[in-house]
PDB file of N, CA and C in Angstrom:
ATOM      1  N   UNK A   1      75.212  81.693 100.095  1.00  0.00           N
ATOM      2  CA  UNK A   1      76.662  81.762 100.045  1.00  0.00           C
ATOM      3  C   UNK A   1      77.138  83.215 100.049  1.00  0.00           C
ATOM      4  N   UNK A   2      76.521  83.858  99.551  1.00  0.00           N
ATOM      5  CA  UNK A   2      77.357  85.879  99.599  1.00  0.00           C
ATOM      6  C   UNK A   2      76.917  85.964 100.684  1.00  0.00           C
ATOM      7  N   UNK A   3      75.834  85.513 101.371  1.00  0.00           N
ATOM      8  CA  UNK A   3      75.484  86.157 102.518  1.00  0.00           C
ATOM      9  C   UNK A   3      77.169  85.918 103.554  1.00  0.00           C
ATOM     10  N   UNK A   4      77.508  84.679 103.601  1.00  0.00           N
ATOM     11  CA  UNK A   4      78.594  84.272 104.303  1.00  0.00           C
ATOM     12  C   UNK A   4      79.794  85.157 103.786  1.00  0.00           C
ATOM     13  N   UNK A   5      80.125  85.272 102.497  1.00  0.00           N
ATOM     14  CA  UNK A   5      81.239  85.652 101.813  1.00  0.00           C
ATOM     15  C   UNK A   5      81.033  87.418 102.223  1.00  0.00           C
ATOM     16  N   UNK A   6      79.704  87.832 102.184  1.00  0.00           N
ATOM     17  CA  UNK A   6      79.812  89.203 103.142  1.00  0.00           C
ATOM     18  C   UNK A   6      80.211  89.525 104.584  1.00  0.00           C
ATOM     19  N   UNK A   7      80.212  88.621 104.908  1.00  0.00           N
ATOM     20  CA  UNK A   7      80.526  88.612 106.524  1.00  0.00           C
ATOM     21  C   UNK A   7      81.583  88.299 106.600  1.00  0.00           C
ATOM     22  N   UNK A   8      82.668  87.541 105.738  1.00  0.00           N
ATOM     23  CA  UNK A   8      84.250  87.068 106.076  1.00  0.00           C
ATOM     24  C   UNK A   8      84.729  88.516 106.140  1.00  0.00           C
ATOM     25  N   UNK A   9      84.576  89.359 105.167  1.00  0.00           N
ATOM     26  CA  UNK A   9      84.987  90.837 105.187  1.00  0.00           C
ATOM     27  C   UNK A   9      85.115  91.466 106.517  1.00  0.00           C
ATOM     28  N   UNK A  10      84.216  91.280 107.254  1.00  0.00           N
ATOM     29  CA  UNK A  10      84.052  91.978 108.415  1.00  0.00           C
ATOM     30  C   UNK A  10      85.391  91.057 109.705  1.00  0.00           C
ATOM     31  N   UNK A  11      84.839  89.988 109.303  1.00  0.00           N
ATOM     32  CA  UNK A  11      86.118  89.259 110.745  1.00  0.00           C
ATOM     33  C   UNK A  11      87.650  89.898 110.785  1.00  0.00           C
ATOM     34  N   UNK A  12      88.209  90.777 109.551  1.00  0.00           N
ATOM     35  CA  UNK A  12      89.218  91.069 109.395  1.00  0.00           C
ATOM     36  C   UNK A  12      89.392  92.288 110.024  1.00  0.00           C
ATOM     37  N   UNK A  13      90.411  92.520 110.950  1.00  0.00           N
ATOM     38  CA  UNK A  13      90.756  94.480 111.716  1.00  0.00           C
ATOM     39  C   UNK A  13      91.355  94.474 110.185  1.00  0.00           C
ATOM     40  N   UNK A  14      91.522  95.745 110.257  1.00  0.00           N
ATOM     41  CA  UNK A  14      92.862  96.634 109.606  1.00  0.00           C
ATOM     42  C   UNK A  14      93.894  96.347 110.179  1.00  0.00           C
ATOM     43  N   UNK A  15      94.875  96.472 109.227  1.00  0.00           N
ATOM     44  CA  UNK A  15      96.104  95.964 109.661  1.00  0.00           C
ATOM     45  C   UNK A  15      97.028  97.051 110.507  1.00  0.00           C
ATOM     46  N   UNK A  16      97.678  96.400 111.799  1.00  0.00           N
ATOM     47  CA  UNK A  16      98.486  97.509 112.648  1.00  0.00           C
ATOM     48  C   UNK A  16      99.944  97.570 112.458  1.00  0.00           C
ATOM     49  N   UNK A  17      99.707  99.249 111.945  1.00  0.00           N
ATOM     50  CA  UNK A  17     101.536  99.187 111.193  1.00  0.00           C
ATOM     51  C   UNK A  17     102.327  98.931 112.604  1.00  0.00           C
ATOM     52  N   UNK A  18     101.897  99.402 113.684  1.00  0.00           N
ATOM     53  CA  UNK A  18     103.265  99.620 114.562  1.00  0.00           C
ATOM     54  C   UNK A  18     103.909  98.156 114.739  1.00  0.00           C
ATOM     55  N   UNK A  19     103.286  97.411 114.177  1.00  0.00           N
ATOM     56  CA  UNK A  19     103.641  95.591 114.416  1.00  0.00           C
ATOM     57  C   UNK A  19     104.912  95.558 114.069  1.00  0.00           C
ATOM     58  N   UNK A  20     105.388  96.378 112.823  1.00  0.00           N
ATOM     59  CA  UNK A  20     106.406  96.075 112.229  1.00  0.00           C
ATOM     60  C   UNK A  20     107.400  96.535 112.782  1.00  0.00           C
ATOM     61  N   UNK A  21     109.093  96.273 112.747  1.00  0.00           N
ATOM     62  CA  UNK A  21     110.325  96.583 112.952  1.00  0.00           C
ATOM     63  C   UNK A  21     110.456  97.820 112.938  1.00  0.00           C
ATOM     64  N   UNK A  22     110.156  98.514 111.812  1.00  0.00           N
ATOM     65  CA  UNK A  22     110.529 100.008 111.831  1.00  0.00           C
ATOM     66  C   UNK A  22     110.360 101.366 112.308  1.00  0.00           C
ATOM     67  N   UNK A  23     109.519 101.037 113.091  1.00  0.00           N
ATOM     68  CA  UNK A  23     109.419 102.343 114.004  1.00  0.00           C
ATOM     69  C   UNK A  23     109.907 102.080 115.527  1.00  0.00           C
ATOM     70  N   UNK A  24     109.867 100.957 115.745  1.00  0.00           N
ATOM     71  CA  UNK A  24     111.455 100.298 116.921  1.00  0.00           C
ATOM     72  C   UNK A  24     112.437 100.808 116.154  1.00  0.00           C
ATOM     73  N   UNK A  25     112.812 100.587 115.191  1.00  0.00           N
ATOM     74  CA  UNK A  25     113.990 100.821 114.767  1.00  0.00           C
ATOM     75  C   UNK A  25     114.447 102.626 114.810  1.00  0.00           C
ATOM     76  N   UNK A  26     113.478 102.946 114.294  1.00  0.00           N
ATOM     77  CA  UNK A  26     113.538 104.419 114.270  1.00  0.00           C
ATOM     78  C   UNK A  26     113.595 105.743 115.913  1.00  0.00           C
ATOM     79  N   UNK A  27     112.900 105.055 116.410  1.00  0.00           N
ATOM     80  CA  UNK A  27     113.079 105.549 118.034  1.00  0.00           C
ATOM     81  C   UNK A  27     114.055 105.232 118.306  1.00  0.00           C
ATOM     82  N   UNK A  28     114.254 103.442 118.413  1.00  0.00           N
ATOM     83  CA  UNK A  28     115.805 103.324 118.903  1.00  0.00           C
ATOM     84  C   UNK A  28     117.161 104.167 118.716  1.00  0.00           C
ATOM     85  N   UNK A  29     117.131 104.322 117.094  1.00  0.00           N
ATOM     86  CA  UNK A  29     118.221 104.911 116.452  1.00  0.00           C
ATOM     87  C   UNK A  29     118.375 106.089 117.052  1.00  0.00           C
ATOM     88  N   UNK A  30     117.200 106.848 117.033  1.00  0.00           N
ATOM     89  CA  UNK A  30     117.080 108.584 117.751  1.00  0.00           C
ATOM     90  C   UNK A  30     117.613 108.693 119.161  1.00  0.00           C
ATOM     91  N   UNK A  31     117.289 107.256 120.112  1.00  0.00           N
ATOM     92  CA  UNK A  31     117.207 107.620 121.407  1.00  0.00           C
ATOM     93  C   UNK A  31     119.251 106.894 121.831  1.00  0.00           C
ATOM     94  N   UNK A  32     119.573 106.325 120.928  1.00  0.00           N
ATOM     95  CA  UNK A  32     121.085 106.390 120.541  1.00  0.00           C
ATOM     96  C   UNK A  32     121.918 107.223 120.749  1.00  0.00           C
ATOM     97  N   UNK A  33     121.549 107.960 119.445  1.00  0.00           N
ATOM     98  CA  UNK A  33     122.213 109.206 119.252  1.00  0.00           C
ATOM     99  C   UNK A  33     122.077 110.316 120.008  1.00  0.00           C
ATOM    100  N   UNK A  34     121.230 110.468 120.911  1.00  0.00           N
ATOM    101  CA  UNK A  34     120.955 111.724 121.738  1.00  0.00           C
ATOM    102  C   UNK A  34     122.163 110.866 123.036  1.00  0.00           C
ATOM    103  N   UNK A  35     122.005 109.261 123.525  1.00  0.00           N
ATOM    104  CA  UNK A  35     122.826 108.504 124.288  1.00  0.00           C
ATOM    105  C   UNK A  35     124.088 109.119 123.983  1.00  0.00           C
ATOM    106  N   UNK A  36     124.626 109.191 122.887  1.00  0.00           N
ATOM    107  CA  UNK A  36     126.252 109.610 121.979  1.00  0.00           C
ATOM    108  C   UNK A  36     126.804 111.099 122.091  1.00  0.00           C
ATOM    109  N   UNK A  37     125.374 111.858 122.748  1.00  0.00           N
ATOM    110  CA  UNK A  37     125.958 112.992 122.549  1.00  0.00           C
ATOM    111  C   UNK A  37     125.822 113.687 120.779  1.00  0.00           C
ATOM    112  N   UNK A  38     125.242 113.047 119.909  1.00  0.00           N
ATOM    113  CA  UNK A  38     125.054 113.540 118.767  1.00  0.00           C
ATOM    114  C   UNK A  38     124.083 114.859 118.374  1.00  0.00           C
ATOM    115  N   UNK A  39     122.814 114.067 119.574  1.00  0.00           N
ATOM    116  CA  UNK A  39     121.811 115.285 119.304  1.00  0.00           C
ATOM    117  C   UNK A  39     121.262 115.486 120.536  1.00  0.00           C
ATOM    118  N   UNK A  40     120.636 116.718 120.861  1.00  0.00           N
ATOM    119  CA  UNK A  40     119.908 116.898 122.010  1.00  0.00           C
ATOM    120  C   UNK A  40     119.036 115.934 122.322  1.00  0.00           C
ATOM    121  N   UNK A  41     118.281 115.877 123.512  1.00  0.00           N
ATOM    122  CA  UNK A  41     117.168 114.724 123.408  1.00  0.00           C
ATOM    123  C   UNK A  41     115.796 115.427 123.107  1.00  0.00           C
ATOM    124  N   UNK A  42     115.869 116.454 122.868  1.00  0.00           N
ATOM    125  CA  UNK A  42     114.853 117.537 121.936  1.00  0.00           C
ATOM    126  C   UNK A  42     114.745 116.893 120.195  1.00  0.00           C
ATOM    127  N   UNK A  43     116.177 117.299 119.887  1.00  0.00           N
ATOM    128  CA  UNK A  43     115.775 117.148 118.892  1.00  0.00           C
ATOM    129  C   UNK A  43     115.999 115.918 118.590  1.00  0.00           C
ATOM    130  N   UNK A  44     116.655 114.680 118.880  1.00  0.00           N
ATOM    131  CA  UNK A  44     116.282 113.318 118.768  1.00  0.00           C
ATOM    132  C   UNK A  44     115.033 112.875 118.762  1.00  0.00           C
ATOM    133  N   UNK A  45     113.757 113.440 119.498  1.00  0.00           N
ATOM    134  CA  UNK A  45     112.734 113.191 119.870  1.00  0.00           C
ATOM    135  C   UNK A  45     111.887 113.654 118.476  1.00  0.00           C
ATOM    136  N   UNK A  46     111.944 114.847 118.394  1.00  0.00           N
ATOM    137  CA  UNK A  46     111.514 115.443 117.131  1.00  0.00           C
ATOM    138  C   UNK A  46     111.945 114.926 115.593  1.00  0.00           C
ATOM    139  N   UNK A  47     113.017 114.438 115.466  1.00  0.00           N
ATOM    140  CA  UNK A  47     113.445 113.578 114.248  1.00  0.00           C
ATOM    141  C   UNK A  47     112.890 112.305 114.309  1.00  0.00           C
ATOM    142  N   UNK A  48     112.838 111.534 115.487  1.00  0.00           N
ATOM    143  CA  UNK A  48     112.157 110.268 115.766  1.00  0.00           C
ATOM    144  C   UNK A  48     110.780 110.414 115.267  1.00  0.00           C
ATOM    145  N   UNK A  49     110.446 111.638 115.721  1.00  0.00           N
ATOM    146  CA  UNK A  49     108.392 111.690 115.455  1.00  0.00           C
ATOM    147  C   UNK A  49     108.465 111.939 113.900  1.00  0.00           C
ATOM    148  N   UNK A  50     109.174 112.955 113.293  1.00  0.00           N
ATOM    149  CA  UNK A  50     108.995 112.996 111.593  1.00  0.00           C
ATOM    150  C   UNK A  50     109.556 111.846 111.232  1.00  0.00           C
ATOM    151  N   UNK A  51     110.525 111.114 111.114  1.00  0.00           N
ATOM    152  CA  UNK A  51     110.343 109.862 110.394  1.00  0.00           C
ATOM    153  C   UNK A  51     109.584 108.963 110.516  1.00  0.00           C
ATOM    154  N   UNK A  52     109.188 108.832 112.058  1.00  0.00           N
ATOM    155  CA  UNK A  52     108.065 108.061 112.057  1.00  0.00           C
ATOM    156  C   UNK A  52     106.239 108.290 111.610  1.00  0.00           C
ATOM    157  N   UNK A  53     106.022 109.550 111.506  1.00  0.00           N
ATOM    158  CA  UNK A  53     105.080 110.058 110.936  1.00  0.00           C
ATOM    159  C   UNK A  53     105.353 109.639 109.058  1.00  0.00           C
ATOM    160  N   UNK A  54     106.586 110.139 108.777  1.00  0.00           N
ATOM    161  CA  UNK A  54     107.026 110.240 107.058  1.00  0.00           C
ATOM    162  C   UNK A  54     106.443 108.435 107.349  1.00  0.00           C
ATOM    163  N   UNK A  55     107.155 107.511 108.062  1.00  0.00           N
ATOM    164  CA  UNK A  55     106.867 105.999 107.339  1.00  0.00           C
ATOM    165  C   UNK A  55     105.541 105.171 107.675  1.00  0.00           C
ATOM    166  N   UNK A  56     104.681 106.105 108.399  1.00  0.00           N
ATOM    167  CA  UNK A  56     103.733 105.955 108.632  1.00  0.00           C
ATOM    168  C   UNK A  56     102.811 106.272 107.619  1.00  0.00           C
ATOM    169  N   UNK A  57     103.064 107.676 107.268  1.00  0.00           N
ATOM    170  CA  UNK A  57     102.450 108.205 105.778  1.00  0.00           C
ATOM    171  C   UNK A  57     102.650 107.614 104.782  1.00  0.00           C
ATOM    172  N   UNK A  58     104.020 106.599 104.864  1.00  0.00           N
ATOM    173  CA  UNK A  58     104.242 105.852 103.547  1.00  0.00           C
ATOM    174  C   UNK A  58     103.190 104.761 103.295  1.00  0.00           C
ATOM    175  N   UNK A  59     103.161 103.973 104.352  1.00  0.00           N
ATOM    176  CA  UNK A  59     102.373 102.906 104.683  1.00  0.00           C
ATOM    177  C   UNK A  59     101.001 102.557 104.060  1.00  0.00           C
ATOM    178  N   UNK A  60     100.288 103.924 104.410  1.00  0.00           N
ATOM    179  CA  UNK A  60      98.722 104.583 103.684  1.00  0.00           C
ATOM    180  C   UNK A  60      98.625 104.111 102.377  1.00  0.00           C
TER     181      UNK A  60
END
């Protein structure tokens, strides 16, 4: 029986954050606001990558 119960461990990946809503959400929002005239598409791009890095780091 552990022999089996060692091996269920393995059938499992790690789990993939990008699955979730929020880093759609977070590009979207960036690639918006550069649409609006708010921000360059420089720095929309660059705010998009640090929050998405920051909620990526959260994740860990």
């Amino acid at each position: 029986m552990d022999i089996i119960l060692k091996q269920m461990g393995q059938l499992w990946t790690p789990r993939y954050p990008y699955c979730s809503g929020q880093p759609r959400y977070i590009l979207s929002e960036n690639v918006e606001r550069v649409l609006l005239g708010e921000l360059s598409a420089a720095d929309g791009m660059k705010k998009a990558q640090e929050e998405g890095t920051k909620w990526l780091a959260d994740q860990q």
